[in-house]
C-alpha atoms as a PDB file:
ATOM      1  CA  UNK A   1       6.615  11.299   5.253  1.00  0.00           C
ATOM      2  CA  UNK A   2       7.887   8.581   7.074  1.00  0.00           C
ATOM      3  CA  UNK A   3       4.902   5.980   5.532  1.00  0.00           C
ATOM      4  CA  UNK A   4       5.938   7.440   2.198  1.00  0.00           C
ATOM      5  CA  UNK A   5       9.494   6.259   3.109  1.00  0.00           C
ATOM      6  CA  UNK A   6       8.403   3.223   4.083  1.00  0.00           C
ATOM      7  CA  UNK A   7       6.071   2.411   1.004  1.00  0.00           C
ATOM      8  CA  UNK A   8       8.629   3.535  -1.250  1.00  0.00           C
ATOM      9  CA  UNK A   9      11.555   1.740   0.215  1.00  0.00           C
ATOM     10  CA  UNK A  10       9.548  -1.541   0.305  1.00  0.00           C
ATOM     11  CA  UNK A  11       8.792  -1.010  -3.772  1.00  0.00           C
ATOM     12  CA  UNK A  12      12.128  -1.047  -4.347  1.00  0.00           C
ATOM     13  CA  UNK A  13      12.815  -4.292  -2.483  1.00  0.00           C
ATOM     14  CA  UNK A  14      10.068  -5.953  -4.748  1.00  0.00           C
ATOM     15  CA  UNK A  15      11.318  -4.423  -7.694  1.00  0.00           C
ATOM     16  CA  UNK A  16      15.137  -6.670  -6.528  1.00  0.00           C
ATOM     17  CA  UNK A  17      12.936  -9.438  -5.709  1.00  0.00           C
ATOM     18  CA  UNK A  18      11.043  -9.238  -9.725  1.00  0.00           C
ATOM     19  CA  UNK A  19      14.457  -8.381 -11.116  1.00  0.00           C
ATOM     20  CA  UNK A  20      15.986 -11.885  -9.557  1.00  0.00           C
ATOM     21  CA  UNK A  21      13.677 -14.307 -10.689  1.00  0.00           C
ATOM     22  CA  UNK A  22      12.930 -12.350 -14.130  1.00  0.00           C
ATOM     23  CA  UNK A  23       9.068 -12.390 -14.123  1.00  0.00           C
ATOM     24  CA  UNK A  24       6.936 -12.205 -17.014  1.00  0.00           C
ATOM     25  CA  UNK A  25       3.738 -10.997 -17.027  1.00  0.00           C
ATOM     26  CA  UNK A  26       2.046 -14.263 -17.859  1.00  0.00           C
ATOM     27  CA  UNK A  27       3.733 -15.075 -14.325  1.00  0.00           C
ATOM     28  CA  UNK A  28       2.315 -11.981 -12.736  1.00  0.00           C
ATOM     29  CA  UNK A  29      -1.354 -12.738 -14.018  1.00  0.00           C
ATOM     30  CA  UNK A  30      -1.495 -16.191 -12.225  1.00  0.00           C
ATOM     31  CA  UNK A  31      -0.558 -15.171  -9.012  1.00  0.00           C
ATOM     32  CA  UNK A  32      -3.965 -14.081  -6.583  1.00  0.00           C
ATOM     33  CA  UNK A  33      -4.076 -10.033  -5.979  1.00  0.00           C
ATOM     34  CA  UNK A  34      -2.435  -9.374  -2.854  1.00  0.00           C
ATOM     35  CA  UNK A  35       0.459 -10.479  -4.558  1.00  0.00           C
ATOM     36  CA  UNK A  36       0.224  -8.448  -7.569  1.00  0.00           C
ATOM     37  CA  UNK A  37       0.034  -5.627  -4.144  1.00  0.00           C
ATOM     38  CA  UNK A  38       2.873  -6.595  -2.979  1.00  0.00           C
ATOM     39  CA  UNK A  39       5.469  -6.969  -6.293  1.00  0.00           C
ATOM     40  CA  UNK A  40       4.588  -3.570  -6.641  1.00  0.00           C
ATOM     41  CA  UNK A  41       1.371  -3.854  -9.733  1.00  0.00           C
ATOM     42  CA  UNK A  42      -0.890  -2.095  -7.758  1.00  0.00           C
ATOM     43  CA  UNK A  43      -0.985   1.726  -6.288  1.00  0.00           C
ATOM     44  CA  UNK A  44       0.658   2.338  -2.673  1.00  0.00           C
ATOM     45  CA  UNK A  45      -2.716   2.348  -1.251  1.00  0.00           C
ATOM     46  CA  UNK A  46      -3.947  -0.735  -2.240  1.00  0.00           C
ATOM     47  CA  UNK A  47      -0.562  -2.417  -0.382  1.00  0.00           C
ATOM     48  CA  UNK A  48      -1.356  -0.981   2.675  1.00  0.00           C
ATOM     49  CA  UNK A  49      -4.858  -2.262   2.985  1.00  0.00           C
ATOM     50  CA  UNK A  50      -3.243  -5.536   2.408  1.00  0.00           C
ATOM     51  CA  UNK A  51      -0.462  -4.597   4.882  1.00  0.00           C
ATOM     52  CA  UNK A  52      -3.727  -3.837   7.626  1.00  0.00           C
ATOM     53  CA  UNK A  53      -5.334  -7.042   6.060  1.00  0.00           C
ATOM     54  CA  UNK A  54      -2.570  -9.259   6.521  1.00  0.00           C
ATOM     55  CA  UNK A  55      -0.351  -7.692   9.873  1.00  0.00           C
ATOM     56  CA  UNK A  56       2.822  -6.518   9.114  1.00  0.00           C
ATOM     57  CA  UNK A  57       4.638  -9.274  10.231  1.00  0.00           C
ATOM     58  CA  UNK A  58       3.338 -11.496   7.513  1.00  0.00           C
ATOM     59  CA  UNK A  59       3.219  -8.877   4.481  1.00  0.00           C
ATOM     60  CA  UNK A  60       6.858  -8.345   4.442  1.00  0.00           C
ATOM     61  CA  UNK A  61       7.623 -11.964   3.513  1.00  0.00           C
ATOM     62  CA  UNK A  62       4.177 -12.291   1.511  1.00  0.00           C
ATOM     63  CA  UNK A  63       7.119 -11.878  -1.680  1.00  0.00           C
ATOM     64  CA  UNK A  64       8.810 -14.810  -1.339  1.00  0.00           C
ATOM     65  CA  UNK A  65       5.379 -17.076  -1.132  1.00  0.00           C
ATOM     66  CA  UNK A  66       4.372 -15.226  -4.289  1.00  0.00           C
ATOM     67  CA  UNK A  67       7.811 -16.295  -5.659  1.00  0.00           C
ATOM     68  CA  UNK A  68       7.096 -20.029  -4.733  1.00  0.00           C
ATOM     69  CA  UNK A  69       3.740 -19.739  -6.587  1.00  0.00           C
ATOM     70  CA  UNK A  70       5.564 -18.390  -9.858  1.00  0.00           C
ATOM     71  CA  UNK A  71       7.921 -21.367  -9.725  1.00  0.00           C
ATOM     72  CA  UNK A  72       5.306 -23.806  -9.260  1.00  0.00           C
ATOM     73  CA  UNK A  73       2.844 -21.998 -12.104  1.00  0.00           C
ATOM     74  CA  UNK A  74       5.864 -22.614 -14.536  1.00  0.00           C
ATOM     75  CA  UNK A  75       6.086 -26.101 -13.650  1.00  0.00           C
ATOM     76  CA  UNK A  76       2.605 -26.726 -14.298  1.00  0.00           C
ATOM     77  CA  UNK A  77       3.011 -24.479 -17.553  1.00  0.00           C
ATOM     78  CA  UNK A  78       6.067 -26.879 -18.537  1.00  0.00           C
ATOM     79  CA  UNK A  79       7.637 -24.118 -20.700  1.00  0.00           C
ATOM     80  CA  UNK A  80      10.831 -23.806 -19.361  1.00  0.00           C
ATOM     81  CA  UNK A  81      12.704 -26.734 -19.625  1.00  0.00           C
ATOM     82  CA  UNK A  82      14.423 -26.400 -15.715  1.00  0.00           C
ATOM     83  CA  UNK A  83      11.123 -28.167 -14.029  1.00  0.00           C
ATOM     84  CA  UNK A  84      13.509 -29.650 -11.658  1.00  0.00           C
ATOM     85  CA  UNK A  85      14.572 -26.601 -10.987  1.00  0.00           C
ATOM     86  CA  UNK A  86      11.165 -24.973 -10.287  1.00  0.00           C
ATOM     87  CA  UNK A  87      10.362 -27.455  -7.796  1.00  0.00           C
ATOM     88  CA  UNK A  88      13.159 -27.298  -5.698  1.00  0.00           C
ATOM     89  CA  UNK A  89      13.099 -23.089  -5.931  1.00  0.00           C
ATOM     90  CA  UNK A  90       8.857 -23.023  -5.501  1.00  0.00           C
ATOM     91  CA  UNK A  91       9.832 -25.653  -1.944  1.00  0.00           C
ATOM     92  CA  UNK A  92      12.753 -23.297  -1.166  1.00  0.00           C
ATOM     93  CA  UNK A  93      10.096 -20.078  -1.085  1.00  0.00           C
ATOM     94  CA  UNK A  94       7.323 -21.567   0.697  1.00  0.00           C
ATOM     95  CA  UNK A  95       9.775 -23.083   3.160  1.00  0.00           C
ATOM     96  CA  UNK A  96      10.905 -19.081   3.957  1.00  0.00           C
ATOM     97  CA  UNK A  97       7.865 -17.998   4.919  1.00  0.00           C
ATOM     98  CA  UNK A  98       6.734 -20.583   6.899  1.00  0.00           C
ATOM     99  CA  UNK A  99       9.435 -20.194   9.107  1.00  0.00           C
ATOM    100  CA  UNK A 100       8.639 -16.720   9.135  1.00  0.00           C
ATOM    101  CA  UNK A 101       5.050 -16.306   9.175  1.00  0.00           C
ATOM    102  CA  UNK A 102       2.709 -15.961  12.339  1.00  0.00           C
ATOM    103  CA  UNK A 103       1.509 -19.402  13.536  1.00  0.00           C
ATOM    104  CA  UNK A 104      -1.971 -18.174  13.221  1.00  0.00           C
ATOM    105  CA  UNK A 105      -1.949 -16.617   9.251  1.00  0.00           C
ATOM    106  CA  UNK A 106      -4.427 -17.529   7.073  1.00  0.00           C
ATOM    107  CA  UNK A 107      -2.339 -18.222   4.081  1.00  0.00           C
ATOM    108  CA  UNK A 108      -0.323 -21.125   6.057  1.00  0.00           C
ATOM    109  CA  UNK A 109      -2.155 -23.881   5.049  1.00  0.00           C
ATOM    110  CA  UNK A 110      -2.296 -22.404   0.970  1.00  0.00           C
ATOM    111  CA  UNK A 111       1.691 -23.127   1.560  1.00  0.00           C
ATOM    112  CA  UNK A 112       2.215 -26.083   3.183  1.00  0.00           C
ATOM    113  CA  UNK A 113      -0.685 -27.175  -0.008  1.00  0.00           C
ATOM    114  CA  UNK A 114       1.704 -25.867  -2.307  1.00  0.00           C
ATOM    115  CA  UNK A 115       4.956 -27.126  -0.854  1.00  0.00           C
ATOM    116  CA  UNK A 116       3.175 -30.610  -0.939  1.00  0.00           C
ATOM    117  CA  UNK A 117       2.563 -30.393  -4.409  1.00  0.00           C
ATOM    118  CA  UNK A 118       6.214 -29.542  -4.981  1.00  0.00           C
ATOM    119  CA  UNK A 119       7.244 -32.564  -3.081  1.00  0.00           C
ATOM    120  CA  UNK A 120       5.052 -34.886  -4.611  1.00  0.00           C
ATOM    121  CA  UNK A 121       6.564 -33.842  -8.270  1.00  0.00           C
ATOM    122  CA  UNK A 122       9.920 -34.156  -6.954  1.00  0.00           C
ATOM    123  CA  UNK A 123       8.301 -37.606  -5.811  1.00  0.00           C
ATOM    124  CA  UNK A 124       9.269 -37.111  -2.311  1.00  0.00           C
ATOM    125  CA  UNK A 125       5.641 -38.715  -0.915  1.00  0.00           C
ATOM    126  CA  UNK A 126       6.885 -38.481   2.980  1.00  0.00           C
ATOM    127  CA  UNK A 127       7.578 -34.561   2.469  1.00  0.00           C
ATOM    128  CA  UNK A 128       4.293 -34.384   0.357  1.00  0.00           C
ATOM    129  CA  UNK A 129       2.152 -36.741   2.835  1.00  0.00           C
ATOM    130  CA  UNK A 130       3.071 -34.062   5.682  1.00  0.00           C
ATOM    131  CA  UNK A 131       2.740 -31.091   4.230  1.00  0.00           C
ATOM    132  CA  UNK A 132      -1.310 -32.097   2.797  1.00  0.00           C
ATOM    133  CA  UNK A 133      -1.761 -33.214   6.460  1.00  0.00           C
ATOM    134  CA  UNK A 134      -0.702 -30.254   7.857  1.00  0.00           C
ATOM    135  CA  UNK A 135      -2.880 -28.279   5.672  1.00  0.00           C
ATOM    136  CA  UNK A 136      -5.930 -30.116   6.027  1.00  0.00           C
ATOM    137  CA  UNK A 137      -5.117 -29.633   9.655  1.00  0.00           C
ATOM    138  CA  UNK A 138      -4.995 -25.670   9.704  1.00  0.00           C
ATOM    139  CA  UNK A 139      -7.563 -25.967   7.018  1.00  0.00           C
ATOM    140  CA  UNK A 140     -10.352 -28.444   7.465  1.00  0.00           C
ATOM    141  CA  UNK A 141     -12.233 -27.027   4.382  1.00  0.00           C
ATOM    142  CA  UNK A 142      -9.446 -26.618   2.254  1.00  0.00           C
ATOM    143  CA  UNK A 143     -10.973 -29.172  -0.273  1.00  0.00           C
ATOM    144  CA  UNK A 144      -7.729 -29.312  -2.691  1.00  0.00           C
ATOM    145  CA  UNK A 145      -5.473 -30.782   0.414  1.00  0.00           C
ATOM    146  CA  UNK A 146      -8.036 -33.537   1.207  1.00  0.00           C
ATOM    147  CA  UNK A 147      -7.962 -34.496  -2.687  1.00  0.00           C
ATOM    148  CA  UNK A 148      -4.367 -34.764  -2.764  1.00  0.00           C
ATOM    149  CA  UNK A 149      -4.106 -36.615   1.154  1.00  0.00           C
ATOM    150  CA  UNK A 150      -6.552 -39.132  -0.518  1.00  0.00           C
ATOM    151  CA  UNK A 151      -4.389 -39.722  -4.082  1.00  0.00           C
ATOM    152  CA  UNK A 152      -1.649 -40.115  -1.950  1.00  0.00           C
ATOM    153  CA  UNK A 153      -3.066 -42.481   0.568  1.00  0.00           C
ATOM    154  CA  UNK A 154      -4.382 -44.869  -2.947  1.00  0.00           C
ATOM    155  CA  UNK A 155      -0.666 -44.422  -4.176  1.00  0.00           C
ATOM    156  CA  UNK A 156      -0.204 -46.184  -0.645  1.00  0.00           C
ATOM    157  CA  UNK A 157      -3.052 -49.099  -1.678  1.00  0.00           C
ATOM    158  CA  UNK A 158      -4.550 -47.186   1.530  1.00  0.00           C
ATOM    159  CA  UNK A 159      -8.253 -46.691  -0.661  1.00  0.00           C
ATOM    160  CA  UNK A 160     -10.408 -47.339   2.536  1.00  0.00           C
ATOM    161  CA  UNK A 161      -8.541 -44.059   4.048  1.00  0.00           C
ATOM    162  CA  UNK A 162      -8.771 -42.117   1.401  1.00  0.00           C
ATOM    163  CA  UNK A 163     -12.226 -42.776   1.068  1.00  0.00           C
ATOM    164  CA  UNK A 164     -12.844 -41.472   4.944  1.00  0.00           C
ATOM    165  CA  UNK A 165     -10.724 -38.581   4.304  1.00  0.00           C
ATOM    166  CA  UNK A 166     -12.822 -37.787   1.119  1.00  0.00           C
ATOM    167  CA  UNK A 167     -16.128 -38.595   2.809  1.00  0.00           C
ATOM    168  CA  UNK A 168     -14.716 -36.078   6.093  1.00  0.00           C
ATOM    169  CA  UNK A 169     -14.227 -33.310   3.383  1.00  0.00           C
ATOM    170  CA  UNK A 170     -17.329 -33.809   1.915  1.00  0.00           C
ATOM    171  CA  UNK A 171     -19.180 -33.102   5.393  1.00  0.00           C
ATOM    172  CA  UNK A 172     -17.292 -29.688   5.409  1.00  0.00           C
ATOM    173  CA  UNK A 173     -17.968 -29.065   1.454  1.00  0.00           C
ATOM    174  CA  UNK A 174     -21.220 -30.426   0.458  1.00  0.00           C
ATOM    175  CA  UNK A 175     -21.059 -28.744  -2.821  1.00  0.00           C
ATOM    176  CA  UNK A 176     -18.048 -29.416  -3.747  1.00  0.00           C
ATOM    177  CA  UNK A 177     -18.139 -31.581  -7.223  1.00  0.00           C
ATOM    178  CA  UNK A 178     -14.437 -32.510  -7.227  1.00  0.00           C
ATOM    179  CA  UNK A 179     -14.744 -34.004  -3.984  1.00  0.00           C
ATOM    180  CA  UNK A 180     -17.856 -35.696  -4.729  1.00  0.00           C
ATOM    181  CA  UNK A 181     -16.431 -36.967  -7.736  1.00  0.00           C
ATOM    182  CA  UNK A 182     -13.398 -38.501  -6.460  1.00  0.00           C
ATOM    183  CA  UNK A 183     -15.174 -39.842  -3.445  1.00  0.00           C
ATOM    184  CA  UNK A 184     -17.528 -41.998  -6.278  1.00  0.00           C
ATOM    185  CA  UNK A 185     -14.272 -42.866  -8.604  1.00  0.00           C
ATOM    186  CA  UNK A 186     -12.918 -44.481  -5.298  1.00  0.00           C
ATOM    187  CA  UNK A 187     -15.952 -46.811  -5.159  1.00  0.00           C
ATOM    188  CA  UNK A 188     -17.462 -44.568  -1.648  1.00  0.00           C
ATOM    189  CA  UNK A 189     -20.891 -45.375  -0.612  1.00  0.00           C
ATOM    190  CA  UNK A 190     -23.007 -41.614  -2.152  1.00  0.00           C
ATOM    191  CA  UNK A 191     -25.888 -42.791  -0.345  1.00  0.00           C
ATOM    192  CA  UNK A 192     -23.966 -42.258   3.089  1.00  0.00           C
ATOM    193  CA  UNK A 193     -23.127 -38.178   1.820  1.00  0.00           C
ATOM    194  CA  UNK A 194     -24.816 -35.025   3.490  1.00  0.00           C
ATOM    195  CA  UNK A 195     -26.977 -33.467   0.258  1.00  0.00           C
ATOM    196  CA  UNK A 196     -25.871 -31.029  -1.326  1.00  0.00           C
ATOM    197  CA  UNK A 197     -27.419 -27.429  -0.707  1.00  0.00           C
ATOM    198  CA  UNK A 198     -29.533 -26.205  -4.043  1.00  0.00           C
ATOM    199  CA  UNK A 199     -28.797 -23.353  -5.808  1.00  0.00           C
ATOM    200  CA  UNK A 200     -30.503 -20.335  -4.302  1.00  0.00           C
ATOM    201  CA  UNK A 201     -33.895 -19.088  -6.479  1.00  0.00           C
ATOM    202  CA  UNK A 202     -34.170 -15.769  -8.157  1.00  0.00           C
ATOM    203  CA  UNK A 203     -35.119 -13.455  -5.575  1.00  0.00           C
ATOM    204  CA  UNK A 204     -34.688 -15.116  -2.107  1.00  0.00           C
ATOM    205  CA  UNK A 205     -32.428 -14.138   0.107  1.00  0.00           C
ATOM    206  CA  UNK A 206     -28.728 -15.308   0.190  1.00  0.00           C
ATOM    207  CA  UNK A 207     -27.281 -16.699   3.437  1.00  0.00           C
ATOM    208  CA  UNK A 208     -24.617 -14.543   4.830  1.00  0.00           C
ATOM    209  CA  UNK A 209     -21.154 -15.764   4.128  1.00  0.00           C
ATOM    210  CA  UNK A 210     -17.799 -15.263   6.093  1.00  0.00           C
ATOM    211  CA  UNK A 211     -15.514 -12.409   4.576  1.00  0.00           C
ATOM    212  CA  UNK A 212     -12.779 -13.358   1.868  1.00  0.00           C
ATOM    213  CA  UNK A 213     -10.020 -13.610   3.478  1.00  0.00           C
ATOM    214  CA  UNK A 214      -8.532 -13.019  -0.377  1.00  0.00           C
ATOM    215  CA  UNK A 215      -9.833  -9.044  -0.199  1.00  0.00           C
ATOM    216  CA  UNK A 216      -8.747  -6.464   2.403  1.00  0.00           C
ATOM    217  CA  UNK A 217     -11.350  -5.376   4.637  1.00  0.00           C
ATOM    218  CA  UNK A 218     -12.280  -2.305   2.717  1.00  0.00           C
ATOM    219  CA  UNK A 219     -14.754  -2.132  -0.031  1.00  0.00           C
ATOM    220  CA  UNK A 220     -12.711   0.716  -1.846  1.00  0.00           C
ATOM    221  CA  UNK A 221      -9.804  -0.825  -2.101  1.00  0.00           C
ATOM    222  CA  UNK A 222      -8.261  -0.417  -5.610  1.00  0.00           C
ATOM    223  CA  UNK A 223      -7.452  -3.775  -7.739  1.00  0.00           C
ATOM    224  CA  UNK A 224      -6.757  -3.879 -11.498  1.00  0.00           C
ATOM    225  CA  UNK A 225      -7.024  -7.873 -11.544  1.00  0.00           C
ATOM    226  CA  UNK A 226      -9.047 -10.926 -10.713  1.00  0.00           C
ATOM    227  CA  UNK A 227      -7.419 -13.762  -8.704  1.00  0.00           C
ATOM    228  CA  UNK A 228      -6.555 -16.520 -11.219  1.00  0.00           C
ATOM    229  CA  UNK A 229      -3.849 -18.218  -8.752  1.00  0.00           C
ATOM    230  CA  UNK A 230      -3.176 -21.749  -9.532  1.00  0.00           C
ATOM    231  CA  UNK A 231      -3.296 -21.180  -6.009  1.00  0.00           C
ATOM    232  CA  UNK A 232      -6.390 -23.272  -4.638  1.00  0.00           C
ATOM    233  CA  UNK A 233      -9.263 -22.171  -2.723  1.00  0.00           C
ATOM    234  CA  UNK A 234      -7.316 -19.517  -1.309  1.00  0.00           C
ATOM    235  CA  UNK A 235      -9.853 -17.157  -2.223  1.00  0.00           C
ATOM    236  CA  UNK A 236     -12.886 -18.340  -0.851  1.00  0.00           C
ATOM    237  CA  UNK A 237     -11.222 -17.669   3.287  1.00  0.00           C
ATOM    238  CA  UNK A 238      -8.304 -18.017   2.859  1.00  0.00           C
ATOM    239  CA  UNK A 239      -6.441 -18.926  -1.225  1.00  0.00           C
ATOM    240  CA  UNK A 240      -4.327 -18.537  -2.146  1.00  0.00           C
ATOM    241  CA  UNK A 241      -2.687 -20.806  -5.300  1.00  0.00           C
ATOM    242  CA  UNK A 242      -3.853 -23.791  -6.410  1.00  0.00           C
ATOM    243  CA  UNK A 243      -2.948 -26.362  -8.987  1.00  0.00           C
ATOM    244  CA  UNK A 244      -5.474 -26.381 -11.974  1.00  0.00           C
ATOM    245  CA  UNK A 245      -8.848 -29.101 -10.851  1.00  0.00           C
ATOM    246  CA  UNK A 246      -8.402 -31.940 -12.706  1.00  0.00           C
ATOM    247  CA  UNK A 247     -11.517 -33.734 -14.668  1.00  0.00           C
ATOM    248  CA  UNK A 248     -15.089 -33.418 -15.671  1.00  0.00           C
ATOM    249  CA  UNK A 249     -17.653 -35.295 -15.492  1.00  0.00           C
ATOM    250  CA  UNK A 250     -17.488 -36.159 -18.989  1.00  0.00           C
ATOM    251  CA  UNK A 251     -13.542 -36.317 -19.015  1.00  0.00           C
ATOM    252  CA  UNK A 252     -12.144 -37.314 -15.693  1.00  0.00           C
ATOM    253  CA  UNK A 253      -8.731 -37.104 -16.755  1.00  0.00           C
ATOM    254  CA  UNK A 254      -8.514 -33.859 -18.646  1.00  0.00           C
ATOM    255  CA  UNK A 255      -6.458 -31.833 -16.049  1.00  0.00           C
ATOM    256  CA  UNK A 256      -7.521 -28.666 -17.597  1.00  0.00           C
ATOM    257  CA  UNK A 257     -11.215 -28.864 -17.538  1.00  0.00           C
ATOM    258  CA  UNK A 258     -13.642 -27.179 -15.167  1.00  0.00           C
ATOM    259  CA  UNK A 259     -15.321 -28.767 -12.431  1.00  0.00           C
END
C-alpha cells in the first residue's frame, strides 16, 4: 500500500512537471526510455525497475534532466521561434540535477554534454569548453564530448589539440566513423590509428559486452519505445541525449545524415 502511495503520488508530480512545460508527443518520442518511465508513459512497474536501476536518489530528479533534453530537442527542431529561450531553460534543467545527482551516476557526463551544447549555442565557449571537459573526464568513451572538445579547441586555432584529443578518443573507440572522420578532416596522421575491429562473421561467437546502462537490469522489464534521444551515446553505458551526428562520408556537412 504504501509503494502504491508512493508510485502514485510520484505520477502526479510528473503529470505537474508535463503540464508546465506543455509537452507534445513529438517531444516525448525523442527523449531515451527511462524518461518516457519517469513522465509517467510507461506502467508503474517499469518505473520502479528504473527506480532499482538508477538509486532513488537520482530517479526523483531524473524529470528535470528529461526536461533539459526537451528544450534542447526543440532547439535543434527550430520550430518554436523562443530558441533563446530553450537554451537558457535546457542549461537551467541540467544545472538542477547536477547539483542534485550522486557524484558517481552514470548519466552525469550525458548532462554536462548537453549543458555544453547549450552553452556553445548561447555562444558562451568558456561555459561550453568546461562542461565537454568535464564529460570527457567522467566519460572517456563518450565519443560525442571529444568531437565537440576538438571543434571547440579549432574555433580556438588550437588544431594540433584537437587533433590529440581526437586521436585519444579514437584509442577508446576504434570503430567509431565520426571520430575517424573528423580526426582525417583535421589533417591527423590515419596511419598512426589503432585498426579498427571487423565486423563479426555469420556464426562466430560475439565478444561479451558490458550491460546498457540505458536498460534496467531485468530482461522483463516492460517498454513501449526505442531510445531515439538526441541524447548521445547514452545508450551504449551510459546515453542518454545527444545532438543529431553531423556528416557522411559523401556529405560532411549534412547535419542530418547517418554516420
Amino acid at each position: 500500500m504504501i509503494y502504491f502511495l508512493i508510485v502514485t503520488l510520484g505520477f502526479a508530480a510528473i503529470n505537474q512537471v508535463n503540464a508546465a512545460i506543455d509537452t507534445t508527443a513529438q517531444d516525448i518520442a525523442l527523449l531515451p526510455t527511462y524518461c518516457h518511465a519517469k513522465m509517467g508513459h510507461e506502467a508503474p512497474e517499469a518505473a520502479a525497475l528504473w527506480r532499482q536501476n538508477m538509486g532513488h536518489e537520482n530517479w526523483i530528479h531524473l524529470h528535470h534532466y528529461c526536461g533539459g533534453l526537451i528544450e534542447l530537442n526543440r532547439y535543434y527542431r527550430g520550430t518554436t521561434g523562443r530558441q533563446k529561450a530553450d537554451l537558457g531553460n535546457s542549461v537551467k534543467e541540467f544545472k538542477y540535477v547536477l547539483d542534485r545527482w550522486t557524484p558517481d551516476f552514470y548519466l552525469r557526463s550525458e548532462a554536462h554534454l548537453n549543458r555544453g551544447r547549450a552553452y556553445k549555442y548561447m555562444r558562451q565557449d568558456g561555459q561550453a569548453f568546461a562542461d565537454f571537459q568535464k564529460a570527457r573526464e567522467l566519460d572517456p568513451r563518450l565519443a560525442p564530448a571529444s568531437l565537440e572538445l576538438a571543434d571547440l579547441y579549432v574555433k580556438l586555432g588550437k588544431k594540433n589539440e584537437a587533433i590529440t584529443i581526437l586521436k585519444s578518443a579514437i584509442g577508446l573507440n576504434p570503430d567509431t566513423k565520426s571520430l575517424r572522420r573528423r580526426y582525417t578532416e583535421l589533417g591527423g596522421d590515419v596511419k598512426a590509428l589503432p585498426v579498427p575491429v571487423p565486423p563479426a562473421t555469420e556464426g562466430a561467437t560475439p565478444p561479451e559486452t558490458p550491460r546498457q546502462q540505458d536498460a534496467p537490469p531485468s530482461n522483463d522489464a516492460p517498454s513501449k519505445h526505442e531510445s531515439t534521444a538526441v541524447s548521445t551515446d547514452a545508450e551504449k553505458p551510459p546515453v542518454q541525449l545527444v545532438e543529431p551526428k553531423i556528416g557522411s562520408p559523401n556529405n560532411p556537412y549534412c547535419r542530418f545524415c547517418p554516420d
